[in-house]
Each structure stands twice: as C-alpha cells, then as structure tokens.
PDB file of N, CA and C in Angstrom:
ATOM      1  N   UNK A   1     -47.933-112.543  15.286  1.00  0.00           N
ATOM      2  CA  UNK A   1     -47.536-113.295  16.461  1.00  0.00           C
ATOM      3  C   UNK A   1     -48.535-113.030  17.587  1.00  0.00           C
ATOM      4  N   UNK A   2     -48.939-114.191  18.714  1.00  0.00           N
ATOM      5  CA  UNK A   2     -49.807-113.897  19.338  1.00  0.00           C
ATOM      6  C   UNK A   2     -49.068-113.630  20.559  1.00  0.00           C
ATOM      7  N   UNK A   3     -49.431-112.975  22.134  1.00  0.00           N
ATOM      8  CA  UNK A   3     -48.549-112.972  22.823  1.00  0.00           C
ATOM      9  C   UNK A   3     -47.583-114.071  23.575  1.00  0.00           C
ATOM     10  N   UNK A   4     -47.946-115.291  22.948  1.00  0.00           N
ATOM     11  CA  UNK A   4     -46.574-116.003  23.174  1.00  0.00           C
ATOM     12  C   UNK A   4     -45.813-115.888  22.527  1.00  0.00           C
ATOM     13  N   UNK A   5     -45.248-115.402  21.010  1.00  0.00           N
ATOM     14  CA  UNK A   5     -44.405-115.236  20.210  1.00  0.00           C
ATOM     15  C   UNK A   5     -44.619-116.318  18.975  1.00  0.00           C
ATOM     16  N   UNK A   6     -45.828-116.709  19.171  1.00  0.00           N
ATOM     17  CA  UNK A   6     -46.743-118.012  18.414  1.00  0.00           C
ATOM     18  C   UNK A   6     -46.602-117.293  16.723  1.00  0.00           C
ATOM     19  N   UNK A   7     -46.376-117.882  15.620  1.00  0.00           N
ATOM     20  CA  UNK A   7     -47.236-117.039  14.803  1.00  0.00           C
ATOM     21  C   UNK A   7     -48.613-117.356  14.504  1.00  0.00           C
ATOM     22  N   UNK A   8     -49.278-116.335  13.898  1.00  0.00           N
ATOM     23  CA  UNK A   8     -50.635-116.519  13.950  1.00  0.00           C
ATOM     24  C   UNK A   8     -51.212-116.542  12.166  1.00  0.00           C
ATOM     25  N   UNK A   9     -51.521-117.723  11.710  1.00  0.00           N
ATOM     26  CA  UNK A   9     -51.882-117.610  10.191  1.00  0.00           C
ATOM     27  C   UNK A   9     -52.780-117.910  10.478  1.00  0.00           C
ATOM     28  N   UNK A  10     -53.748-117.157   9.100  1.00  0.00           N
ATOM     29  CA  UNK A  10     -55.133-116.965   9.298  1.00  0.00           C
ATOM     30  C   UNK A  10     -55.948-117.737   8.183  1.00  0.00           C
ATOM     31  N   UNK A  11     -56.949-118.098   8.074  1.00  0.00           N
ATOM     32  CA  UNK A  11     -57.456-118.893   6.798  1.00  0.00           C
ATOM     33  C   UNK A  11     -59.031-118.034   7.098  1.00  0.00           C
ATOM     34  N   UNK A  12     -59.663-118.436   5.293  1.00  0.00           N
ATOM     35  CA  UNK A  12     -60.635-117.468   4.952  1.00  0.00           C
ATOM     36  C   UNK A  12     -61.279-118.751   4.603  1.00  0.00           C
ATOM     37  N   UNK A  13     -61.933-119.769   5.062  1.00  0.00           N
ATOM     38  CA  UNK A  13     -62.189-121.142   4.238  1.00  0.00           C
ATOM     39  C   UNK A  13     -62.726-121.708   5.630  1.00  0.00           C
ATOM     40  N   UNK A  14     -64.023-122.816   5.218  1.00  0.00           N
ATOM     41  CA  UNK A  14     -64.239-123.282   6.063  1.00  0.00           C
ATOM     42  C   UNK A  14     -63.996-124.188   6.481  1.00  0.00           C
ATOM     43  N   UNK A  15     -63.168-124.811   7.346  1.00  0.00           N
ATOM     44  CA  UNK A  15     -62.545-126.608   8.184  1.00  0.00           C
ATOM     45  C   UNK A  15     -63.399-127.537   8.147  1.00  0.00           C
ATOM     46  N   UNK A  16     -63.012-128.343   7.512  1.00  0.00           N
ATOM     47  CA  UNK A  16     -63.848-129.745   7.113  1.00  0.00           C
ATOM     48  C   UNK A  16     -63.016-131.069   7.662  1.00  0.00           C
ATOM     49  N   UNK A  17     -61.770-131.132   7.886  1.00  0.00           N
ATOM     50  CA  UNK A  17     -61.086-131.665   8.311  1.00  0.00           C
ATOM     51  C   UNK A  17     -59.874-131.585   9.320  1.00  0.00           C
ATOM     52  N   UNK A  18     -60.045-132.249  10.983  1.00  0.00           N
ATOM     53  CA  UNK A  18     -58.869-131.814  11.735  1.00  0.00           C
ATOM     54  C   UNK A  18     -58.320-133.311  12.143  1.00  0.00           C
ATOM     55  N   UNK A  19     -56.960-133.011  11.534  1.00  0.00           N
ATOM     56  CA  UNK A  19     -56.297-134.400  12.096  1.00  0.00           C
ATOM     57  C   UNK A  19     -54.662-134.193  12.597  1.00  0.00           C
ATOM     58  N   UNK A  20     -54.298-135.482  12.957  1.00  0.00           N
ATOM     59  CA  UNK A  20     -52.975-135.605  13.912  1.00  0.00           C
ATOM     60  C   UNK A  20     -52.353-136.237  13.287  1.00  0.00           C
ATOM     61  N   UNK A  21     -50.586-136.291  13.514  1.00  0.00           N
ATOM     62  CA  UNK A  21     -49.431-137.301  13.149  1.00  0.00           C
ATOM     63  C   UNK A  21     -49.193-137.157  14.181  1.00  0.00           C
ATOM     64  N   UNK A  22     -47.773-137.920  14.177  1.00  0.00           N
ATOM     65  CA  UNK A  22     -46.947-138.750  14.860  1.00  0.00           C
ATOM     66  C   UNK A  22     -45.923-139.239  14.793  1.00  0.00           C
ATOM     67  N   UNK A  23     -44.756-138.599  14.079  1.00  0.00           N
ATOM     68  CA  UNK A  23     -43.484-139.847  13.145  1.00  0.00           C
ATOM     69  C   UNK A  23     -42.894-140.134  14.318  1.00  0.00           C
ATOM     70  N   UNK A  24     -42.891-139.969  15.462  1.00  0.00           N
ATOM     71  CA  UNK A  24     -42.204-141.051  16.455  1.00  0.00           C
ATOM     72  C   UNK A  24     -43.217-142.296  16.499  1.00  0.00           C
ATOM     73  N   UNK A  25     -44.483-142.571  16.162  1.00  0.00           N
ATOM     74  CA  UNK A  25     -45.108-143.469  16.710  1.00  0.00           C
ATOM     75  C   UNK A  25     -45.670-144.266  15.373  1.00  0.00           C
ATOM     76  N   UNK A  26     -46.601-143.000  14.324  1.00  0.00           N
ATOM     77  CA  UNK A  26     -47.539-143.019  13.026  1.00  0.00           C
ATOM     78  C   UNK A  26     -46.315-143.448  11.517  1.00  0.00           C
ATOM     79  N   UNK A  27     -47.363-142.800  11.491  1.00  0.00           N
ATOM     80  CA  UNK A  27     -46.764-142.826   9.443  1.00  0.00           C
ATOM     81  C   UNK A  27     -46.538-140.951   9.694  1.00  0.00           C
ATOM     82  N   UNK A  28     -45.861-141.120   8.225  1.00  0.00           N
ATOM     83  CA  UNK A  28     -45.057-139.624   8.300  1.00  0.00           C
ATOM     84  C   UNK A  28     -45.947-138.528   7.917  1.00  0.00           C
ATOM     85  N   UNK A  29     -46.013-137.188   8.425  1.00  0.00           N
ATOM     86  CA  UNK A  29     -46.450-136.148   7.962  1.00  0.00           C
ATOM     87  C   UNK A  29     -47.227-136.472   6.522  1.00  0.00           C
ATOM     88  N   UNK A  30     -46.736-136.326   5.490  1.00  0.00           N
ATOM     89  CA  UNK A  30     -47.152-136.693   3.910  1.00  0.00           C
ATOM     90  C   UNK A  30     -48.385-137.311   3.897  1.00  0.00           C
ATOM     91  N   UNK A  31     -48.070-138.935   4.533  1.00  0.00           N
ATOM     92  CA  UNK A  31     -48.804-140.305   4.483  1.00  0.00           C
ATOM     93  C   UNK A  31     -50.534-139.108   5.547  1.00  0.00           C
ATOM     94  N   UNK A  32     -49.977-138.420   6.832  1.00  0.00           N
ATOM     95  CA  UNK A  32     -51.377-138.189   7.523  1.00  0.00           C
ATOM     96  C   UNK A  32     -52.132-136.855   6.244  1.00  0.00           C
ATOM     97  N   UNK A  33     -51.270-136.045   5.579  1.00  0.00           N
ATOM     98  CA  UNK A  33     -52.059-135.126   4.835  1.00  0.00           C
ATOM     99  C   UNK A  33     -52.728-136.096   3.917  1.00  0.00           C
ATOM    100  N   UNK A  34     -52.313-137.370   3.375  1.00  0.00           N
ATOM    101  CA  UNK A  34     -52.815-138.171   2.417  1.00  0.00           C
ATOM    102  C   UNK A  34     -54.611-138.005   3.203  1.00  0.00           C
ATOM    103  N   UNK A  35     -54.446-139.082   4.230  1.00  0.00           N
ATOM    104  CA  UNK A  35     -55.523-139.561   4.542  1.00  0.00           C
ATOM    105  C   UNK A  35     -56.427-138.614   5.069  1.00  0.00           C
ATOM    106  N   UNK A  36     -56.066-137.072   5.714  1.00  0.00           N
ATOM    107  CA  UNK A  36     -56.916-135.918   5.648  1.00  0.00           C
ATOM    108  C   UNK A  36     -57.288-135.564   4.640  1.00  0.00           C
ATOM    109  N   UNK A  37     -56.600-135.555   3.490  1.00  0.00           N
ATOM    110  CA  UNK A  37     -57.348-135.013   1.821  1.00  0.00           C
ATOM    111  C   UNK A  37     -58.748-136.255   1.365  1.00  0.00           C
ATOM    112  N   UNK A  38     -58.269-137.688   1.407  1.00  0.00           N
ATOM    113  CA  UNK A  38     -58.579-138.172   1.228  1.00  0.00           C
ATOM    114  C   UNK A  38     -60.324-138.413   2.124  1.00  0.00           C
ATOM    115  N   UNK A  39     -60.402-138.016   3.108  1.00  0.00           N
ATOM    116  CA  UNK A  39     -61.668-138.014   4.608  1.00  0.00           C
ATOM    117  C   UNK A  39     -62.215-136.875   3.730  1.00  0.00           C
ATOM    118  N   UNK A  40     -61.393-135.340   3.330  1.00  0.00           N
ATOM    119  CA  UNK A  40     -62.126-134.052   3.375  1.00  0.00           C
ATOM    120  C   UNK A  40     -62.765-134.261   1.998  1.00  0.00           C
ATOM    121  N   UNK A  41     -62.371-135.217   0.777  1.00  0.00           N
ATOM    122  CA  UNK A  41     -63.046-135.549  -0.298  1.00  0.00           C
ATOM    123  C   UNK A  41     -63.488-136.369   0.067  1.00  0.00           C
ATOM    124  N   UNK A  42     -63.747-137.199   0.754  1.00  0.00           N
ATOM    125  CA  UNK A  42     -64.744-138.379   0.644  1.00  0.00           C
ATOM    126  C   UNK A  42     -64.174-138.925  -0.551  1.00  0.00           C
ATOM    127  N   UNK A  43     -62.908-139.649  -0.758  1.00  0.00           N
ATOM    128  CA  UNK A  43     -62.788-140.789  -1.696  1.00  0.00           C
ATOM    129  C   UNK A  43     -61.279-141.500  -1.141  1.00  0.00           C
ATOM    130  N   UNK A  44     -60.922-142.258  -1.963  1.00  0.00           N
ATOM    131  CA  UNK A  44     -59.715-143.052  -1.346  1.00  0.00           C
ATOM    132  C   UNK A  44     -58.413-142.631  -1.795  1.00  0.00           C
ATOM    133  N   UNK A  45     -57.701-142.434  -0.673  1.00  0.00           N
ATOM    134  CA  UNK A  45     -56.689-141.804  -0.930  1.00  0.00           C
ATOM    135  C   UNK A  45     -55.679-142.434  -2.620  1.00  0.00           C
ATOM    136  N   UNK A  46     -56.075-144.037  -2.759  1.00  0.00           N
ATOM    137  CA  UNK A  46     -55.389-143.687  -4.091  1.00  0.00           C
ATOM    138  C   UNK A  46     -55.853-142.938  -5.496  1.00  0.00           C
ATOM    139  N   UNK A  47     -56.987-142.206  -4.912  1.00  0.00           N
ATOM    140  CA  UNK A  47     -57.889-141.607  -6.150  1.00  0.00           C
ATOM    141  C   UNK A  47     -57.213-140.184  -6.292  1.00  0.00           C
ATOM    142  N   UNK A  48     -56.424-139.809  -5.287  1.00  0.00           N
ATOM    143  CA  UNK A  48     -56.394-138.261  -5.116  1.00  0.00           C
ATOM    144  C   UNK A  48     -55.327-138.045  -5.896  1.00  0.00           C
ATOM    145  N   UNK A  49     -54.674-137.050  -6.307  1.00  0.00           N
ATOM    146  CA  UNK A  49     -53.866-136.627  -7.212  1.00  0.00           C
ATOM    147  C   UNK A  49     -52.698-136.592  -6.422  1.00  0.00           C
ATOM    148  N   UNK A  50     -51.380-136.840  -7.136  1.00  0.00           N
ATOM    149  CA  UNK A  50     -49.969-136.872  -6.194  1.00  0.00           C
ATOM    150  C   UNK A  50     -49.692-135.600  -5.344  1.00  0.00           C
ATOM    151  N   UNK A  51     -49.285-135.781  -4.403  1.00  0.00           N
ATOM    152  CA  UNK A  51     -48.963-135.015  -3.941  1.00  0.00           C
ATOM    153  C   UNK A  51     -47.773-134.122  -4.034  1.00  0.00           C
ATOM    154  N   UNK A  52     -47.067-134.544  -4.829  1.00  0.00           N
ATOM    155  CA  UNK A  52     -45.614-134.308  -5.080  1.00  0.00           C
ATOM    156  C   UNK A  52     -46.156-133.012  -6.816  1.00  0.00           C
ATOM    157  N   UNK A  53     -47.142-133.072  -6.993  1.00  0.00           N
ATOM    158  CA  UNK A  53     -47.639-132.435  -8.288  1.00  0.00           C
ATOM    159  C   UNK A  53     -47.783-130.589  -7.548  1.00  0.00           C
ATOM    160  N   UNK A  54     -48.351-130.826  -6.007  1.00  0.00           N
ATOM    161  CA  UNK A  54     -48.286-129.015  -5.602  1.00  0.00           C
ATOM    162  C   UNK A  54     -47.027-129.205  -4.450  1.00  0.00           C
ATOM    163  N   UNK A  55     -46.326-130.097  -3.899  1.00  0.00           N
ATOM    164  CA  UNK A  55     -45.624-129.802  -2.778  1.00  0.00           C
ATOM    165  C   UNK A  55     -44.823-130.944  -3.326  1.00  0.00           C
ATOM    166  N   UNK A  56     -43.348-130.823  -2.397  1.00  0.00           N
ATOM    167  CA  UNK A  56     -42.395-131.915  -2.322  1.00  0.00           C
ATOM    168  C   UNK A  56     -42.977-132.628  -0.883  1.00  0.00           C
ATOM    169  N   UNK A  57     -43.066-133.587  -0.860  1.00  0.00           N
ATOM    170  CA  UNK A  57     -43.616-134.254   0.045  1.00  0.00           C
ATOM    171  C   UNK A  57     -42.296-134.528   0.473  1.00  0.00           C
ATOM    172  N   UNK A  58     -41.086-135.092   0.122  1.00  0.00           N
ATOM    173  CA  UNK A  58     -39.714-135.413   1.211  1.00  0.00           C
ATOM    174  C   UNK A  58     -39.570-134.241   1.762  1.00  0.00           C
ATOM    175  N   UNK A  59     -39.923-132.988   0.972  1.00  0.00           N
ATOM    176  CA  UNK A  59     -39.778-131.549   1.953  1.00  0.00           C
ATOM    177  C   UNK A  59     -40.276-131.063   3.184  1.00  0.00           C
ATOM    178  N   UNK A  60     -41.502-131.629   3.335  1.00  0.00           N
ATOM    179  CA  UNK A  60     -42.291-131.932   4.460  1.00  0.00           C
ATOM    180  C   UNK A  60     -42.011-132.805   5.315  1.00  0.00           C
ATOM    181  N   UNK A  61     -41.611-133.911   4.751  1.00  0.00           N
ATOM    182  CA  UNK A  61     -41.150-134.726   5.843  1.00  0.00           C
ATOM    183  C   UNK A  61     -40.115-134.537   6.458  1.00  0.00           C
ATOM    184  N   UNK A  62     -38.611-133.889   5.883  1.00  0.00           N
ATOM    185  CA  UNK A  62     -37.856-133.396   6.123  1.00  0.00           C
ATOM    186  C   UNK A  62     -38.060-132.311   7.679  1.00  0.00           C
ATOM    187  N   UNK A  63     -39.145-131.165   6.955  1.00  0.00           N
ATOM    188  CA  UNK A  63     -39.638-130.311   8.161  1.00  0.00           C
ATOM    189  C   UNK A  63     -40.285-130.581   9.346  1.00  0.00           C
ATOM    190  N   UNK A  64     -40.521-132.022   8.919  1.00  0.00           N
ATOM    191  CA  UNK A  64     -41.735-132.122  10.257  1.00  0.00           C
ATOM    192  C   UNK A  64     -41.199-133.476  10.997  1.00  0.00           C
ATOM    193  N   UNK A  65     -40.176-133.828  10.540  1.00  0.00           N
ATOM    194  CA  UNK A  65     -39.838-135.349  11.063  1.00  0.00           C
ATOM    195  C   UNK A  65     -39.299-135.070  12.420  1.00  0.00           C
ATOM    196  N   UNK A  66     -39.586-135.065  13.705  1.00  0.00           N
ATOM    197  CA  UNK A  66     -38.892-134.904  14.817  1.00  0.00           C
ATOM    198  C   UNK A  66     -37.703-135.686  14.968  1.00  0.00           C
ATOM    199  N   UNK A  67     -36.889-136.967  14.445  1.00  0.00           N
ATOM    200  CA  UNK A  67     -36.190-137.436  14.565  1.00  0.00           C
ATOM    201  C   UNK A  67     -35.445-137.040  13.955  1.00  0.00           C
ATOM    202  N   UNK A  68     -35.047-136.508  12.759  1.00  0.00           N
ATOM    203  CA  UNK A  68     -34.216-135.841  11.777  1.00  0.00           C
ATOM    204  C   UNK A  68     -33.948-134.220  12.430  1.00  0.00           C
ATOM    205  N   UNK A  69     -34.814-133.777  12.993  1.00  0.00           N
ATOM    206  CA  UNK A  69     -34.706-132.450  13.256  1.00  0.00           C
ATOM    207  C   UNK A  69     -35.428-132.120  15.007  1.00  0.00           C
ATOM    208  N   UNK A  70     -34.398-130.909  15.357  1.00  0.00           N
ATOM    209  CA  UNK A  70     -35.337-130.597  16.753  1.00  0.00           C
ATOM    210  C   UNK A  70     -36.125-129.495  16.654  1.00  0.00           C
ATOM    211  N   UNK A  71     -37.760-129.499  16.303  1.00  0.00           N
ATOM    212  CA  UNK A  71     -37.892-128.280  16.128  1.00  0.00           C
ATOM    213  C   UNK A  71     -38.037-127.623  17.383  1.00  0.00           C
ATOM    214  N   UNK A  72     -37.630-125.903  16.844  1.00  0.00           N
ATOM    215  CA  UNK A  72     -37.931-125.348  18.667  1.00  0.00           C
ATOM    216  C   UNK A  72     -38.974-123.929  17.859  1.00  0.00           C
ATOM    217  N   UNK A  73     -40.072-124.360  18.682  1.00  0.00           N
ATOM    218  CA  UNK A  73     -40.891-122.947  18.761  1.00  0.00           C
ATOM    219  C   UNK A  73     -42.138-123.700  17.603  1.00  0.00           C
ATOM    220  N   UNK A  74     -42.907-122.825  17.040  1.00  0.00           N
ATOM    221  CA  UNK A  74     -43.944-123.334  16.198  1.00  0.00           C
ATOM    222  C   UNK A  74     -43.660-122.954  14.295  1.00  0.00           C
ATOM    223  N   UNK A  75     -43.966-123.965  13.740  1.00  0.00           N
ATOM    224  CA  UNK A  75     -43.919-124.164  12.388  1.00  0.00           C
ATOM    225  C   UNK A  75     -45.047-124.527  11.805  1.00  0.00           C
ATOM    226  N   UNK A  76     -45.466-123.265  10.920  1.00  0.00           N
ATOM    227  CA  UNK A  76     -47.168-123.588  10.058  1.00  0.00           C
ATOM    228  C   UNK A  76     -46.349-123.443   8.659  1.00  0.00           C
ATOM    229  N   UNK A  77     -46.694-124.581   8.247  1.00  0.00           N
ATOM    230  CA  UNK A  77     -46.621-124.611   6.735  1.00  0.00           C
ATOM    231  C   UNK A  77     -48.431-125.062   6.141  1.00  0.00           C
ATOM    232  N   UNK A  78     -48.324-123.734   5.092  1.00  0.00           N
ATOM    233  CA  UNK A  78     -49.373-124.102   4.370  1.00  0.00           C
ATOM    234  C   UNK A  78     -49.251-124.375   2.776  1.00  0.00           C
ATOM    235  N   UNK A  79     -50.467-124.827   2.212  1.00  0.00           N
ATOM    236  CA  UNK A  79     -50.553-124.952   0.633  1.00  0.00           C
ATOM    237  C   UNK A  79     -51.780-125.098   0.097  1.00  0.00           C
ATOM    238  N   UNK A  80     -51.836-125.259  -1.334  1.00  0.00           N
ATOM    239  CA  UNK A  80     -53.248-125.422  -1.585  1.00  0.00           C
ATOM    240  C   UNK A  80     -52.836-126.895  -2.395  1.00  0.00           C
ATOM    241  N   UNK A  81     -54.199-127.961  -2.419  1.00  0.00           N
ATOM    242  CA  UNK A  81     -54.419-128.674  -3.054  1.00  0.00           C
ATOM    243  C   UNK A  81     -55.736-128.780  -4.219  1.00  0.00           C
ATOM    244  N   UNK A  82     -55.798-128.474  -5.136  1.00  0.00           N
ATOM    245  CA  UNK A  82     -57.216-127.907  -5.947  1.00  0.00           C
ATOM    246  C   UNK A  82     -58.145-126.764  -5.062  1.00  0.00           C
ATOM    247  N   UNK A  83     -59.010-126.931  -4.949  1.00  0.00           N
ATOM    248  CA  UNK A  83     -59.887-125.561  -4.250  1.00  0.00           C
ATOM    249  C   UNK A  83     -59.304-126.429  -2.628  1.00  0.00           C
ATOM    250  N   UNK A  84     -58.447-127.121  -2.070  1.00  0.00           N
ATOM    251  CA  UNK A  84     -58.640-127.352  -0.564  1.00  0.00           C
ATOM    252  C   UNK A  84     -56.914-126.587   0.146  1.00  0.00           C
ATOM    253  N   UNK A  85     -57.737-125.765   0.937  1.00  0.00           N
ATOM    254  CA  UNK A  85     -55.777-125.503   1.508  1.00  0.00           C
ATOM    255  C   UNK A  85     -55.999-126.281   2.982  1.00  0.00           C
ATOM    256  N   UNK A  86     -54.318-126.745   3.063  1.00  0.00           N
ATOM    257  CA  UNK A  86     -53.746-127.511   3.933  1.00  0.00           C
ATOM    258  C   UNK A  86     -53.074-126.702   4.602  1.00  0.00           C
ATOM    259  N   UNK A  87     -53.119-126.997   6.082  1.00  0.00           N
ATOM    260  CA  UNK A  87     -52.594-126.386   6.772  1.00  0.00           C
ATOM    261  C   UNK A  87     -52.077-127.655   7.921  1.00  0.00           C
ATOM    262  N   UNK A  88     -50.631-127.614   8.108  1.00  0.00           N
ATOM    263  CA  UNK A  88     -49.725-128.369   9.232  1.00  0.00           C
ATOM    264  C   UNK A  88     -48.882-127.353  10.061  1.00  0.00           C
ATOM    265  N   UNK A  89     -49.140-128.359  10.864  1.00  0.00           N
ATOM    266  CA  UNK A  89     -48.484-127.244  12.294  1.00  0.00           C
ATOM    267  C   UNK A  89     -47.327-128.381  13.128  1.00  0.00           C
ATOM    268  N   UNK A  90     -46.209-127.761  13.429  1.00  0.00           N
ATOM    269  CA  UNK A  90     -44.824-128.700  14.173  1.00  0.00           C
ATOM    270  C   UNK A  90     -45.205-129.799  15.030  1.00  0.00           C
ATOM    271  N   UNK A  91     -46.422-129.341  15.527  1.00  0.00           N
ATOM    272  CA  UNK A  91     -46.874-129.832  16.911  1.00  0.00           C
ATOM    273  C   UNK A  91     -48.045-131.403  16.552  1.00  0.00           C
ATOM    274  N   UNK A  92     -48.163-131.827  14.870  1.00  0.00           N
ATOM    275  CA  UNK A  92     -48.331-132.846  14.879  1.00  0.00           C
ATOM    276  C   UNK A  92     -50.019-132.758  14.271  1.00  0.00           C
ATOM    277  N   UNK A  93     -50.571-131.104  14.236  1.00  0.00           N
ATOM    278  CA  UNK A  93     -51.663-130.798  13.743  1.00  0.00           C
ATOM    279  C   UNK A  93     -52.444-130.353  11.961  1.00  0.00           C
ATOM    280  N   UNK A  94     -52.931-130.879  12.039  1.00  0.00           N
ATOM    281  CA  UNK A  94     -53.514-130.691  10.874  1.00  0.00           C
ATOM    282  C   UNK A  94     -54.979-130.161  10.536  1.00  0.00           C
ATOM    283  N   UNK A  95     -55.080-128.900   9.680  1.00  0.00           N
ATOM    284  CA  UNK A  95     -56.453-128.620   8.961  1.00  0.00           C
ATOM    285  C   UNK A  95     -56.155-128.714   7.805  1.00  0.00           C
ATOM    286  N   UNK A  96     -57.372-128.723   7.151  1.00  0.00           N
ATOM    287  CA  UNK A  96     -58.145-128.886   5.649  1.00  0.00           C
ATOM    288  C   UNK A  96     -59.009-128.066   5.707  1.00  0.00           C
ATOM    289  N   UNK A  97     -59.350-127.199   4.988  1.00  0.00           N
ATOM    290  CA  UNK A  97     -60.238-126.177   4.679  1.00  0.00           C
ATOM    291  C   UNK A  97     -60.617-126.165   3.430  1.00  0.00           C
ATOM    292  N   UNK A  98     -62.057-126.017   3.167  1.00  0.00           N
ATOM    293  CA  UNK A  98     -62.776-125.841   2.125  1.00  0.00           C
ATOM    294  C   UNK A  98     -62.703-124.651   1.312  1.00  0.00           C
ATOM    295  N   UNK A  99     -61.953-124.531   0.487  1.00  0.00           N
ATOM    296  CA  UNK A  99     -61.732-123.115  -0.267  1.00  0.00           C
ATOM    297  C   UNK A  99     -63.006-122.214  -1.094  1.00  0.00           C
ATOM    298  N   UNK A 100     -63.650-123.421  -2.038  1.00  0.00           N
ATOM    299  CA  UNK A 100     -65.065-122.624  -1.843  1.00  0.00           C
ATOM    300  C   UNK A 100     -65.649-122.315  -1.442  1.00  0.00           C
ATOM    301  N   UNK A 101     -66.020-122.118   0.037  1.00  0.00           N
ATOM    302  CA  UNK A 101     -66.547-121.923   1.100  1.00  0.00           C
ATOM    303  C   UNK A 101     -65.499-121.368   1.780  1.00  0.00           C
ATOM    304  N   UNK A 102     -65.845-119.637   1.534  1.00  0.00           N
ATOM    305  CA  UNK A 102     -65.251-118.325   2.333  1.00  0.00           C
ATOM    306  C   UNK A 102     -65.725-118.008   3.355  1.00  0.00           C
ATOM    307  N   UNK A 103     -65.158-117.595   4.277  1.00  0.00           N
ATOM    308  CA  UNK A 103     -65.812-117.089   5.665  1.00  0.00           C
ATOM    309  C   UNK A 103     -64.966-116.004   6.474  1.00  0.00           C
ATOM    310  N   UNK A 104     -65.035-115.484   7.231  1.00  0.00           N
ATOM    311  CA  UNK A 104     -64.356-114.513   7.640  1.00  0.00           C
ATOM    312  C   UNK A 104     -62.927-114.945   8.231  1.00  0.00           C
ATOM    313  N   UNK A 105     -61.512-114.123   7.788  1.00  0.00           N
ATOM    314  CA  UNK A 105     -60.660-115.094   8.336  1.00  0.00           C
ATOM    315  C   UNK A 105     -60.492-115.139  10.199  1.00  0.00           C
ATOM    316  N   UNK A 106     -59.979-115.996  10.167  1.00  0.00           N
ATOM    317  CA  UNK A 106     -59.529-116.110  11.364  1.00  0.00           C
ATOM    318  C   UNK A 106     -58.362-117.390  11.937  1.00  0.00           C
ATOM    319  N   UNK A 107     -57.616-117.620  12.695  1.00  0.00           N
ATOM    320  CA  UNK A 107     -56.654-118.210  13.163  1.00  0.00           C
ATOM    321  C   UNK A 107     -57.262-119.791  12.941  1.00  0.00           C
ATOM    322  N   UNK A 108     -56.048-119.944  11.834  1.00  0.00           N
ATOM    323  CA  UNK A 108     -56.195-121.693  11.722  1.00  0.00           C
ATOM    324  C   UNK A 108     -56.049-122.546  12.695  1.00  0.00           C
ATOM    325  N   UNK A 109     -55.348-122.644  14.131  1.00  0.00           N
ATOM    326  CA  UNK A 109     -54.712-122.932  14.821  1.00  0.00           C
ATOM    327  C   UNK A 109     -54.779-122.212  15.922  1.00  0.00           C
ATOM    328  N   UNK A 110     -56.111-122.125  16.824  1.00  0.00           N
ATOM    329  CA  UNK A 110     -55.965-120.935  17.938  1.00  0.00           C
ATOM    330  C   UNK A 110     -54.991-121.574  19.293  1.00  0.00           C
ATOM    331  N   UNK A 111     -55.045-122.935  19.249  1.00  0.00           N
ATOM    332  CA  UNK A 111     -54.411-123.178  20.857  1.00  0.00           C
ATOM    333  C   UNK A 111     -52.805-123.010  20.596  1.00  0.00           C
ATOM    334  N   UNK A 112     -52.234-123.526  21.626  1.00  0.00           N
ATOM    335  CA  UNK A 112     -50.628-122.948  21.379  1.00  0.00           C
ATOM    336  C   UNK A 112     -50.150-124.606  21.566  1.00  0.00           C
ATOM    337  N   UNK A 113     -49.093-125.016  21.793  1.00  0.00           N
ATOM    338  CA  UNK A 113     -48.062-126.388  21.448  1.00  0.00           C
ATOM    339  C   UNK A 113     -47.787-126.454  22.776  1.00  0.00           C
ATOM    340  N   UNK A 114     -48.713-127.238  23.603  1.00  0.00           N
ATOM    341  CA  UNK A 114     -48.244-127.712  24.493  1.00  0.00           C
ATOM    342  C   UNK A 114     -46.686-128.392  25.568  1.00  0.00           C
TER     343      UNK A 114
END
C-alpha cells in the first residue's frame, strides 16, 4: 500500500500498451482489454485467442462495471495472456506489458484515482 492506502502491484515486464474504458460512456472493460491485446500484438482483435480461454470475461465485467457496482477505493486485477500480462485498474486504466522483456519491477500504476 502506498501512503494513501492505494495498493501498490508491481510488474517486471516492459509496457507496450496504455489504454482507457468507460462503461458509462464506451464498450465494456473485456471489449477495451480486446482492443489493447489486439494494438500490443499488432493484429486484429478477431485473430487473438478468446478471452474467456485465461479469464471469465463476464467476471470482469461484473468487477469493473460502475453501473452494476459502486466501487469504493482502488481495484487492480491482473492476468496473463500468452507471454503478455494485463493489468486493469477500477479507475478505467489499463496496461499491457511485454513479458519477454524483463526489467526491474516497479509500480504498474504509479498515479492514484482521481
């Protein structure tokens, strides 16, 4: 935890991809990790492998849908997708990190949730 009471997860991989949702406005959590996997490979998202094969994707949406739920405070859910880990944050944020490409860890997510 950092001294806001933040937690602080750390990744060992280098960021190739930072993106945003929106389910009050966008497409849902799931649909934005689609199109971040899809940018951090360079191919089209219907090429990529289901997502539902390493994660429940209604599970995510479930967690991250602000209308279904109020979250209070900060929520990092991570996972891996082949060598790429994903990292989502409550606040609508997203990394992709390059797993073959190690680097010293440090905070996936340094700012705090406005």
């Amino acid at each position: 935890m950092n001294n806001r009471g933040e937690p602080l997860v750390y990744h060992g991989c280098i960021p190739v991809v930072d993106a945003e949702y929106d389910t009050q406005r966008d497409s849902s959590a799931t649909e934005a990790i689609i199109w971040a996997l899809a940018d951090a490979t360079s191919v089209d998202p219907t090429v990529l492998p289901p997502l539902f094969d390493y994660v429940d994707p209604d599970a995510i949406n479930a967690l991250f849908d602000r209308s279904e739920t109020d979250i209070e405070g900060t929520t990092i859910l991570s996972f891996q997708i082949d060598t790429w880990n994903v990292f989502v944050r409550s606040d609508g944020r997203i990394r992709i990190c390059d797993g073959t490409q190690p680097t010293d860890p440090e905070p996936v997510f340094d700012s705090t949730i406005a």
